[in-house]
ModelCIF file with pLDDT and N, C-alpha, C, O atoms, coordinates in Angstrom:
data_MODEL
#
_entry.id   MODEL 
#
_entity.id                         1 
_entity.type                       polymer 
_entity.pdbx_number_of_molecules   1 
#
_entity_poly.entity_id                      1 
_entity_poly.type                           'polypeptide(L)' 
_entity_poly.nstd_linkage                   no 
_entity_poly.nstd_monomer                   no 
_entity_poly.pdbx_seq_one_letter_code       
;(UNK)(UNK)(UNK)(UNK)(UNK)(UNK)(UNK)(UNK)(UNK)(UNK)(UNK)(UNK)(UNK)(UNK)(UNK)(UNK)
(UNK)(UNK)(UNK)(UNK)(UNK)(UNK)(UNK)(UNK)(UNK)(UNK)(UNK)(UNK)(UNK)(UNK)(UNK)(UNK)
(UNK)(UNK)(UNK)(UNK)(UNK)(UNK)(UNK)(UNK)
;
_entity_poly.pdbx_seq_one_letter_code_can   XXXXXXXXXXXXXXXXXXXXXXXXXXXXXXXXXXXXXXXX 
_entity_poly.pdbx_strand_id                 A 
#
loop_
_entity_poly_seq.entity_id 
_entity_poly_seq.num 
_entity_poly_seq.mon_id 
_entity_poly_seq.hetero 
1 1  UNK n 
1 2  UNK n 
1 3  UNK n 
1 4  UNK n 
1 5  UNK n 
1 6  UNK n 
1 7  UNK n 
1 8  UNK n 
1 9  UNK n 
1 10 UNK n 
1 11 UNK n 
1 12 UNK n 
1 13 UNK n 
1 14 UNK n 
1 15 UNK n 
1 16 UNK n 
1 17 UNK n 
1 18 UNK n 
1 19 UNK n 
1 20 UNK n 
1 21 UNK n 
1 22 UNK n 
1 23 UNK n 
1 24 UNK n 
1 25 UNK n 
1 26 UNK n 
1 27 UNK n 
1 28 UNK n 
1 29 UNK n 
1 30 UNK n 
1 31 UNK n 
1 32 UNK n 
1 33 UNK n 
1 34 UNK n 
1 35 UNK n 
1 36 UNK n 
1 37 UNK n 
1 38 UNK n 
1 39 UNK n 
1 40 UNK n 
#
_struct_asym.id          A 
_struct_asym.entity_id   1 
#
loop_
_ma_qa_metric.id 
_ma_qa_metric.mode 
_ma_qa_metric.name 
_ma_qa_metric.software_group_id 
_ma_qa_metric.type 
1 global pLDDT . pLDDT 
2 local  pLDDT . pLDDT 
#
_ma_qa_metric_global.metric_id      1 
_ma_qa_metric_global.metric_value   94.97 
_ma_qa_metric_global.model_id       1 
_ma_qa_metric_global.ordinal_id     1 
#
loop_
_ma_qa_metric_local.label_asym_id 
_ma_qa_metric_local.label_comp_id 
_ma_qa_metric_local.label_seq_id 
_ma_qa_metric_local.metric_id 
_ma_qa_metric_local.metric_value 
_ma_qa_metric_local.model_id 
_ma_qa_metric_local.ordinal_id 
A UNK 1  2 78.00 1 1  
A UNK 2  2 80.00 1 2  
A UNK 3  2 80.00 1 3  
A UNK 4  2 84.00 1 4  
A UNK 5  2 88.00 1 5  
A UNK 6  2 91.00 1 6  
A UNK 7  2 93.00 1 7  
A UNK 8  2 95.00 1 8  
A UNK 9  2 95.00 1 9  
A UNK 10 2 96.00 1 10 
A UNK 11 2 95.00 1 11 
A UNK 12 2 97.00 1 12 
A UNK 13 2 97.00 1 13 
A UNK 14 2 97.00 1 14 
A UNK 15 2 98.00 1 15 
A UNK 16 2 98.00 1 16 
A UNK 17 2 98.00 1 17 
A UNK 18 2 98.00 1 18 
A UNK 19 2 98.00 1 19 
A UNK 20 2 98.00 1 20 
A UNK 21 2 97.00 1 21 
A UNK 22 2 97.00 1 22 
A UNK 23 2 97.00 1 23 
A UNK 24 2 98.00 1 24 
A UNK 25 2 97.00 1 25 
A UNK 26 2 98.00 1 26 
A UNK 27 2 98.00 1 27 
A UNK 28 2 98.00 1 28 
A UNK 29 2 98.00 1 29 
A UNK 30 2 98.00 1 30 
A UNK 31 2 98.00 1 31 
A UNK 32 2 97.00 1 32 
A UNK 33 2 97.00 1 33 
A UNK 34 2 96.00 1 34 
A UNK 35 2 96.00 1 35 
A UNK 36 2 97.00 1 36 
A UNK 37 2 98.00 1 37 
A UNK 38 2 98.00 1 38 
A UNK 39 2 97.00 1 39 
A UNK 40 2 95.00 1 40 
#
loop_
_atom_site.group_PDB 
_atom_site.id 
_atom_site.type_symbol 
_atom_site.label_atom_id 
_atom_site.label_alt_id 
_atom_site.label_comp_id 
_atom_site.label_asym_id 
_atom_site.label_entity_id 
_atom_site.label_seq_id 
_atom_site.pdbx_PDB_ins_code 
_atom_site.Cartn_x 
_atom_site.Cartn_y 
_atom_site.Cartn_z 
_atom_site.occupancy 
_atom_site.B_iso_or_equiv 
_atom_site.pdbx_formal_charge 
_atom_site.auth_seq_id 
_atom_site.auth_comp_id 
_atom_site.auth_asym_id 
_atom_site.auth_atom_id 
_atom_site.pdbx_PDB_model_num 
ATOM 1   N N  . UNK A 1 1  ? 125.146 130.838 232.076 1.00 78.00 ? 1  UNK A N  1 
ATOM 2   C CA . UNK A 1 1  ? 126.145 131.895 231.918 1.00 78.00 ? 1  UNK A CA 1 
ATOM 3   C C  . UNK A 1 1  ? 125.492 133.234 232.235 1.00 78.00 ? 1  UNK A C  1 
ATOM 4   O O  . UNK A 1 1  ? 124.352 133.401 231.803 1.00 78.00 ? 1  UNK A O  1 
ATOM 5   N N  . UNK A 1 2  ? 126.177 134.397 233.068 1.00 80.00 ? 2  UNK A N  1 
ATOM 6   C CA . UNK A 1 2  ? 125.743 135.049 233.490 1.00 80.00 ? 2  UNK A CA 1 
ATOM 7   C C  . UNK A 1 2  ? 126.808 136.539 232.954 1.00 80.00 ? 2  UNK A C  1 
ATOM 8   O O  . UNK A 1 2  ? 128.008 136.747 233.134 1.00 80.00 ? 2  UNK A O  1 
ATOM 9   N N  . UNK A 1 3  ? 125.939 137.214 232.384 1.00 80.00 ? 3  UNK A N  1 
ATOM 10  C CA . UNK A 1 3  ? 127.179 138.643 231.840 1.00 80.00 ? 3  UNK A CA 1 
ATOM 11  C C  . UNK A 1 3  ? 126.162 139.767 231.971 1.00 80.00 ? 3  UNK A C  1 
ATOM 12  O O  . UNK A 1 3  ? 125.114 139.903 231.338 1.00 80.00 ? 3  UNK A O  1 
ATOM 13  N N  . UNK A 1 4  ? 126.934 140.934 233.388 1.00 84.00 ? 4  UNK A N  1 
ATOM 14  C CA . UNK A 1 4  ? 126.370 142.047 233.988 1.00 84.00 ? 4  UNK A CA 1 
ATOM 15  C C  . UNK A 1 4  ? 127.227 143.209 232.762 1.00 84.00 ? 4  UNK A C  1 
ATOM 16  O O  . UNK A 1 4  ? 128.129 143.081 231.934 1.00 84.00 ? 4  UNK A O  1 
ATOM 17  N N  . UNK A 1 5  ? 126.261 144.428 233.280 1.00 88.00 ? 5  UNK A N  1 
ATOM 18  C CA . UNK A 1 5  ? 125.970 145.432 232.902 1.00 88.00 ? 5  UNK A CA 1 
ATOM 19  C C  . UNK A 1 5  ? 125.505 146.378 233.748 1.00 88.00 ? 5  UNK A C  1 
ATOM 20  O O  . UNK A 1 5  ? 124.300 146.406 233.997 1.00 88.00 ? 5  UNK A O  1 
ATOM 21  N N  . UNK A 1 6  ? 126.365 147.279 234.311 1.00 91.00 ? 6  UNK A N  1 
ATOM 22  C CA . UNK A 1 6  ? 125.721 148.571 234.907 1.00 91.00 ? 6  UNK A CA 1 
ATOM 23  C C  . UNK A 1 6  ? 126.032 149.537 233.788 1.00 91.00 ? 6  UNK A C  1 
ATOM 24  O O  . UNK A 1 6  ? 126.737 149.500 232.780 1.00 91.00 ? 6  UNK A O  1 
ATOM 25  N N  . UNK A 1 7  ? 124.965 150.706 234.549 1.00 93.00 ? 7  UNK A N  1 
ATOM 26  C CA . UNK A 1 7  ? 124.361 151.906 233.550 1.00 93.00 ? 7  UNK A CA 1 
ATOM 27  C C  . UNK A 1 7  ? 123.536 152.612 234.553 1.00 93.00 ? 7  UNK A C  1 
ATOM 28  O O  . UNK A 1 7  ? 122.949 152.272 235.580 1.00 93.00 ? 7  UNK A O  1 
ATOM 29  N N  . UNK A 1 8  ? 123.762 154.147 233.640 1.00 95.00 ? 8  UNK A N  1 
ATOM 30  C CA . UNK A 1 8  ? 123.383 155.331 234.612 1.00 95.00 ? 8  UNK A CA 1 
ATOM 31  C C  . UNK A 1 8  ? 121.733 155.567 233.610 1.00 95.00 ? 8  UNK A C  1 
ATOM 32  O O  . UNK A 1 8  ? 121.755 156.113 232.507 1.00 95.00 ? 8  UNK A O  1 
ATOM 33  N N  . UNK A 1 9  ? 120.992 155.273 233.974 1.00 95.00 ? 9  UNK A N  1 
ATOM 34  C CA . UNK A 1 9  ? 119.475 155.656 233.407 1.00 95.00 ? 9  UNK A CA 1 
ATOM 35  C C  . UNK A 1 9  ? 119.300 157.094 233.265 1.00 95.00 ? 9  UNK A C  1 
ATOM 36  O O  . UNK A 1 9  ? 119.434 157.858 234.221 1.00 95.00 ? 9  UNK A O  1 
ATOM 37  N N  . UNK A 1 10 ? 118.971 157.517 231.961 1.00 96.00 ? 10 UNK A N  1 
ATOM 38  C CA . UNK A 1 10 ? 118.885 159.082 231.740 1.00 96.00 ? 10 UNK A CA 1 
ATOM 39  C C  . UNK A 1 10 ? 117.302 159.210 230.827 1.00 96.00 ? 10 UNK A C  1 
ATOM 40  O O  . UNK A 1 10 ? 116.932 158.640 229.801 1.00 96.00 ? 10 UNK A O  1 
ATOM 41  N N  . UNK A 1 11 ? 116.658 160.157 231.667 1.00 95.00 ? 11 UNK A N  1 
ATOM 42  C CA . UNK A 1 11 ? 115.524 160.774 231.468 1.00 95.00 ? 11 UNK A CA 1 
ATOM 43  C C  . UNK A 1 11 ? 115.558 161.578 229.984 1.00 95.00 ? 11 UNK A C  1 
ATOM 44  O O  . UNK A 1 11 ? 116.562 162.265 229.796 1.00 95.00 ? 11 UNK A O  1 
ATOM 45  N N  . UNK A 1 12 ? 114.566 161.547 228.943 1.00 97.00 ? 12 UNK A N  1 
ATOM 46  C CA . UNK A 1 12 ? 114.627 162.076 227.900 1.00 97.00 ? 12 UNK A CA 1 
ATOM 47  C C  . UNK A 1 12 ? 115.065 163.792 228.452 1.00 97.00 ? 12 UNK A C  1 
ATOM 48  O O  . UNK A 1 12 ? 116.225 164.168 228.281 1.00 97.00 ? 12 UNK A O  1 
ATOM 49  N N  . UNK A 1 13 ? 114.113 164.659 229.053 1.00 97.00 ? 13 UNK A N  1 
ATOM 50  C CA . UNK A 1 13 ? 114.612 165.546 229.607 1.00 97.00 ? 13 UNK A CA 1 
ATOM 51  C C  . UNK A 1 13 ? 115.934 166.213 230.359 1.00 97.00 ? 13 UNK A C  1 
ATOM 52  O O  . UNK A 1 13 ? 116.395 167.351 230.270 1.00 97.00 ? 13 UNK A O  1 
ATOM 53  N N  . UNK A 1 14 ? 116.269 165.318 230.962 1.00 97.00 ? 14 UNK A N  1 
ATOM 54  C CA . UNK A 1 14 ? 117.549 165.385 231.590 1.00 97.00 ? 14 UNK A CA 1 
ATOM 55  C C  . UNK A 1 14 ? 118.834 165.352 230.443 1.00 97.00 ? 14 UNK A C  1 
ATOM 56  O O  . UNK A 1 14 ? 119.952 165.863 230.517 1.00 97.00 ? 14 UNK A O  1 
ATOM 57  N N  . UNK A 1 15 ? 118.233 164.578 229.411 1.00 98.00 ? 15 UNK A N  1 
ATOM 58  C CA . UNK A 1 15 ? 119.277 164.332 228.608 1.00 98.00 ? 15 UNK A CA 1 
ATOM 59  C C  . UNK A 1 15 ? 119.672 165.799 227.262 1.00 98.00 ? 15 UNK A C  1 
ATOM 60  O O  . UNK A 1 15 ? 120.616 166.159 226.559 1.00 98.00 ? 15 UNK A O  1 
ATOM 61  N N  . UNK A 1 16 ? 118.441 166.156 227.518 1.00 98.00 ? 16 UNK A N  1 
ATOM 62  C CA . UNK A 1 16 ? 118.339 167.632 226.530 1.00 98.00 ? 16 UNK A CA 1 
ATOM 63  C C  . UNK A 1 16 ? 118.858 168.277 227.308 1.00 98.00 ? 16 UNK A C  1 
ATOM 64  O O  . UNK A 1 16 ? 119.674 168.950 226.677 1.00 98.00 ? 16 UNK A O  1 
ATOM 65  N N  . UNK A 1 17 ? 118.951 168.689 229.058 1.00 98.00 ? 17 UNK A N  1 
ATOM 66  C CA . UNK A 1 17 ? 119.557 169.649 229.644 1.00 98.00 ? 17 UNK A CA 1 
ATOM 67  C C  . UNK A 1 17 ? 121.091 169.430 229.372 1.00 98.00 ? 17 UNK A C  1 
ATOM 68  O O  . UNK A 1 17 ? 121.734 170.418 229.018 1.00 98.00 ? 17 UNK A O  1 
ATOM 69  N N  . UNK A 1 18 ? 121.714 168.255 229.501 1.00 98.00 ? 18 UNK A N  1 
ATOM 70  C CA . UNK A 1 18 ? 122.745 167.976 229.164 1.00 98.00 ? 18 UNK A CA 1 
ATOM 71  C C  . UNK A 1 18 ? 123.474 168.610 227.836 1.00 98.00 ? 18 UNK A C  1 
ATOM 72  O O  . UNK A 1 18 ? 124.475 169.311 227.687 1.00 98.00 ? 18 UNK A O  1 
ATOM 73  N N  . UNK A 1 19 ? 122.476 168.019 226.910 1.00 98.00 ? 19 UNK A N  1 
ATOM 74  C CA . UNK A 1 19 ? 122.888 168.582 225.706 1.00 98.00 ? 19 UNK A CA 1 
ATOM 75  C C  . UNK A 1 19 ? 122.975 170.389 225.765 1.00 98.00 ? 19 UNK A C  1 
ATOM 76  O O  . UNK A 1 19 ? 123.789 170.994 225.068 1.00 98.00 ? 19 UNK A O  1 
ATOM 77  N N  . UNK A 1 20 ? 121.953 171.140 226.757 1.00 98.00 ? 20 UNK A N  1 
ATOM 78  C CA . UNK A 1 20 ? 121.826 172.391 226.673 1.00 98.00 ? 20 UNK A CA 1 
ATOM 79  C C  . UNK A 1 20 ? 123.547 172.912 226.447 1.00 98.00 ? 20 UNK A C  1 
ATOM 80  O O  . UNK A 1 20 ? 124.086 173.567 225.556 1.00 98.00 ? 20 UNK A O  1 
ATOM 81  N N  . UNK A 1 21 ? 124.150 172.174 227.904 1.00 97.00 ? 21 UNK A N  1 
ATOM 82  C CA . UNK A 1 21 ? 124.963 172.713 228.563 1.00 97.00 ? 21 UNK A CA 1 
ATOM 83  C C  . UNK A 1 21 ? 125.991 172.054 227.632 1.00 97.00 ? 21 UNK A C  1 
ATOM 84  O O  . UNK A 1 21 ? 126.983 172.775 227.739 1.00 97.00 ? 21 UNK A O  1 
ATOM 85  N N  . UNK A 1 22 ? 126.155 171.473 227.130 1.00 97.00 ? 22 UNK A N  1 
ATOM 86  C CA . UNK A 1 22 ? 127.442 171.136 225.396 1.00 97.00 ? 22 UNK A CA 1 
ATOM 87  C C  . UNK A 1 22 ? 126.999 172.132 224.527 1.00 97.00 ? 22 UNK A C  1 
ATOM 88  O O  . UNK A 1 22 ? 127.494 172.016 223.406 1.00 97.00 ? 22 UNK A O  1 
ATOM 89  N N  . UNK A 1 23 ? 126.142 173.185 224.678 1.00 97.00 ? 23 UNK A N  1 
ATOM 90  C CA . UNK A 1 23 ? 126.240 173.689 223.610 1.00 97.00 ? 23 UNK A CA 1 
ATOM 91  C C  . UNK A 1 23 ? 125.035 173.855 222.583 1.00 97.00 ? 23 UNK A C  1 
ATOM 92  O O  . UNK A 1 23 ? 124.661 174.915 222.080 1.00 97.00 ? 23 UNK A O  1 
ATOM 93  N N  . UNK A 1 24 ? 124.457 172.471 222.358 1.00 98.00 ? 24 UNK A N  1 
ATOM 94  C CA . UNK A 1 24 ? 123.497 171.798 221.619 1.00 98.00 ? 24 UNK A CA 1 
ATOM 95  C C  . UNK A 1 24 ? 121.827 172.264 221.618 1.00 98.00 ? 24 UNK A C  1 
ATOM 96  O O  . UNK A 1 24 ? 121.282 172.763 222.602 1.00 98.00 ? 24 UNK A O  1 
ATOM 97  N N  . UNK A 1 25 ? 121.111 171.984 220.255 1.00 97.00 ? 25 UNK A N  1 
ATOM 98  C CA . UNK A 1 25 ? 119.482 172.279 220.608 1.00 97.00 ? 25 UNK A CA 1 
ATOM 99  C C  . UNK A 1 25 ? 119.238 170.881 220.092 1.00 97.00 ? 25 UNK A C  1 
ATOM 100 O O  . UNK A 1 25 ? 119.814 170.280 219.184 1.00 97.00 ? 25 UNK A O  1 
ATOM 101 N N  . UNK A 1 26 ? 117.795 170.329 221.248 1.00 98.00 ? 26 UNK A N  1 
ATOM 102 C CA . UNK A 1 26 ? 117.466 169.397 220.117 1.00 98.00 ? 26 UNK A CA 1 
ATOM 103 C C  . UNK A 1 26 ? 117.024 169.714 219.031 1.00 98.00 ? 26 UNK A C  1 
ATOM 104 O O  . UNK A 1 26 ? 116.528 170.839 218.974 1.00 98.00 ? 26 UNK A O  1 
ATOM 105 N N  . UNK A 1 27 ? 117.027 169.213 218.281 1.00 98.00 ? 27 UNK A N  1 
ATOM 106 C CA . UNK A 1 27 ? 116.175 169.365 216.540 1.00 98.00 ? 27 UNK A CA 1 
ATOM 107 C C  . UNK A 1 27 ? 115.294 168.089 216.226 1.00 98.00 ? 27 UNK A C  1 
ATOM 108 O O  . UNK A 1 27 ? 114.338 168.263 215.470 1.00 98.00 ? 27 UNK A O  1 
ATOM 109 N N  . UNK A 1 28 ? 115.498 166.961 216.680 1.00 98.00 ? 28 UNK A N  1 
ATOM 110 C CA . UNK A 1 28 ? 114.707 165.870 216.467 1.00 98.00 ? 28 UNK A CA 1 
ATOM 111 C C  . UNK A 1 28 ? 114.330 164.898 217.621 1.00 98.00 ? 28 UNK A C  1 
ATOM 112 O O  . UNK A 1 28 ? 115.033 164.987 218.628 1.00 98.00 ? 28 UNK A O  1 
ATOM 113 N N  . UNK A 1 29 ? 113.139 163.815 217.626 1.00 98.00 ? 29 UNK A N  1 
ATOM 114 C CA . UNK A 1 29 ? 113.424 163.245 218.109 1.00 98.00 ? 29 UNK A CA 1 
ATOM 115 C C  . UNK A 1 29 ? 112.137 161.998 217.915 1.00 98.00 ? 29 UNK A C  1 
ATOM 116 O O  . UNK A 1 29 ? 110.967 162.378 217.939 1.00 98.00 ? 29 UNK A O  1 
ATOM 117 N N  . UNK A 1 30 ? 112.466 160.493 217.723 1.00 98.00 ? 30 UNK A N  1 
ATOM 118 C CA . UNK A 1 30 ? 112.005 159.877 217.494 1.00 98.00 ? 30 UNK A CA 1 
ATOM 119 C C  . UNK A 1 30 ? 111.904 158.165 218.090 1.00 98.00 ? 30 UNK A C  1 
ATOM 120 O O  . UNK A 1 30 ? 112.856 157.502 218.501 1.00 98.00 ? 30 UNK A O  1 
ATOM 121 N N  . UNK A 1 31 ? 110.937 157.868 218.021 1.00 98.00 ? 31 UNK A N  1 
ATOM 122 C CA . UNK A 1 31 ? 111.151 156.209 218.219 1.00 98.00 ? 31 UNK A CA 1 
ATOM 123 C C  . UNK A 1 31 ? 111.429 155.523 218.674 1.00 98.00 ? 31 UNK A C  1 
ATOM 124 O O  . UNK A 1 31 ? 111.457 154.937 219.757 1.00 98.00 ? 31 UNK A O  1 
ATOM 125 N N  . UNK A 1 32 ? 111.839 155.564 217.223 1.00 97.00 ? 32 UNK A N  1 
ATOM 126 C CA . UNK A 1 32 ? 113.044 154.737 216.630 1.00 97.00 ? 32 UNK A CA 1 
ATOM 127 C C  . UNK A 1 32 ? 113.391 155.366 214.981 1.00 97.00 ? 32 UNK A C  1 
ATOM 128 O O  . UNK A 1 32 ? 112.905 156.373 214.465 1.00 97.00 ? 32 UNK A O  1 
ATOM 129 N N  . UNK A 1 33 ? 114.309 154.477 214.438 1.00 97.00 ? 33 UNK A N  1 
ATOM 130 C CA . UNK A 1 33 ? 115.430 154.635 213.146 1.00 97.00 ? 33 UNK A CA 1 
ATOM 131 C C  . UNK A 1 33 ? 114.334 155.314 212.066 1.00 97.00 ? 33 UNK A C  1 
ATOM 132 O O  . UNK A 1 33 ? 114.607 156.137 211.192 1.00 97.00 ? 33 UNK A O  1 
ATOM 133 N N  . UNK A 1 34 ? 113.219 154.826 212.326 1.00 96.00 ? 34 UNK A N  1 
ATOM 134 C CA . UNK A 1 34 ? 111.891 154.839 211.022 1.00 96.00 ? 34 UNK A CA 1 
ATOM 135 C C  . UNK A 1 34 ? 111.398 156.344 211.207 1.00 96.00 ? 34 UNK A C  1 
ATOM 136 O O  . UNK A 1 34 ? 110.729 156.716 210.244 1.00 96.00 ? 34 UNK A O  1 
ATOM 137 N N  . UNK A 1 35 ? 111.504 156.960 211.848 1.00 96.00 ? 35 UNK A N  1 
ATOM 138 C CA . UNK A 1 35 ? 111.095 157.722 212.640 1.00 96.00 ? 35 UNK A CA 1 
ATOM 139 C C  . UNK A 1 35 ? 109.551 158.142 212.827 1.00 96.00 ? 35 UNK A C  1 
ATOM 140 O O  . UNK A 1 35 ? 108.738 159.027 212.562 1.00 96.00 ? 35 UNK A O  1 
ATOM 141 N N  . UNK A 1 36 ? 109.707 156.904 213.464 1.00 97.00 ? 36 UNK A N  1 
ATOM 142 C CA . UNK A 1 36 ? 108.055 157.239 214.079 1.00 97.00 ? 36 UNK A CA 1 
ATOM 143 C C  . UNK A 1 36 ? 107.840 157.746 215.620 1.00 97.00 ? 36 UNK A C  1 
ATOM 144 O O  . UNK A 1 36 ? 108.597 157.614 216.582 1.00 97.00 ? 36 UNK A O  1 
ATOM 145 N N  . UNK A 1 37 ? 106.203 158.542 215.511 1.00 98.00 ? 37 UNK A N  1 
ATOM 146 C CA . UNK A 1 37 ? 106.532 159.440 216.357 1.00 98.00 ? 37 UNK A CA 1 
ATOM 147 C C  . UNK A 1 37 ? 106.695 159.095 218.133 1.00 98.00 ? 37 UNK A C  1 
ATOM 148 O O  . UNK A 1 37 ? 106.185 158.091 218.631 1.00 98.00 ? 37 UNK A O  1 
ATOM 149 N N  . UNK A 1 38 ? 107.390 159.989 218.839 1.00 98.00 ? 38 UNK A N  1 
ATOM 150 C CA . UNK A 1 38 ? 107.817 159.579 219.849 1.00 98.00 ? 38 UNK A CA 1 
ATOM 151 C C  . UNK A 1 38 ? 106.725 159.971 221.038 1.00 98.00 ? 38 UNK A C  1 
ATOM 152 O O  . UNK A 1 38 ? 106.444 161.170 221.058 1.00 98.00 ? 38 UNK A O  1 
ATOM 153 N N  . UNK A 1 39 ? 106.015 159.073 222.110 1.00 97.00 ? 39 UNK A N  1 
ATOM 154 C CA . UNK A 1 39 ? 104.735 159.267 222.815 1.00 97.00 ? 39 UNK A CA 1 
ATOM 155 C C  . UNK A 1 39 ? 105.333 158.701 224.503 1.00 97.00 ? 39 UNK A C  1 
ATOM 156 O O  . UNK A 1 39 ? 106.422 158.162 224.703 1.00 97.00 ? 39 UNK A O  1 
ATOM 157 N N  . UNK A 1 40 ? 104.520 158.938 225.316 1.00 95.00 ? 40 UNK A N  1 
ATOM 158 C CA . UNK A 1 40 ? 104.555 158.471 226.390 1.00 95.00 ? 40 UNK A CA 1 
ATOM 159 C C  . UNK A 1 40 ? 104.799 156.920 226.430 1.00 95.00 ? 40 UNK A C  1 
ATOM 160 O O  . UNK A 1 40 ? 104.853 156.331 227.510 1.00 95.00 ? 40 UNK A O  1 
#
């Protein structure tokens, strides 16, 4: 059985410019849920 999925891949960066332009600042960013810290 075979079940697709397309999706637009978004860059951590790209995704804060986005947010710029809604308005938004980041304030956090992590992981995951635990929030451990976020690295290359």
């Amino acid at each position: 059985r075979l079940f697709r999925t397309p999706h637009r891949y978004v860059w951590p960066a790209e995704l804060d410019l986005m947010a710029r332009l809604g308005g938004f600042d980041l304030e956090s960013r992590h992981a995951d849920w635990h929030g451990a810290e976020f690295t290359a």
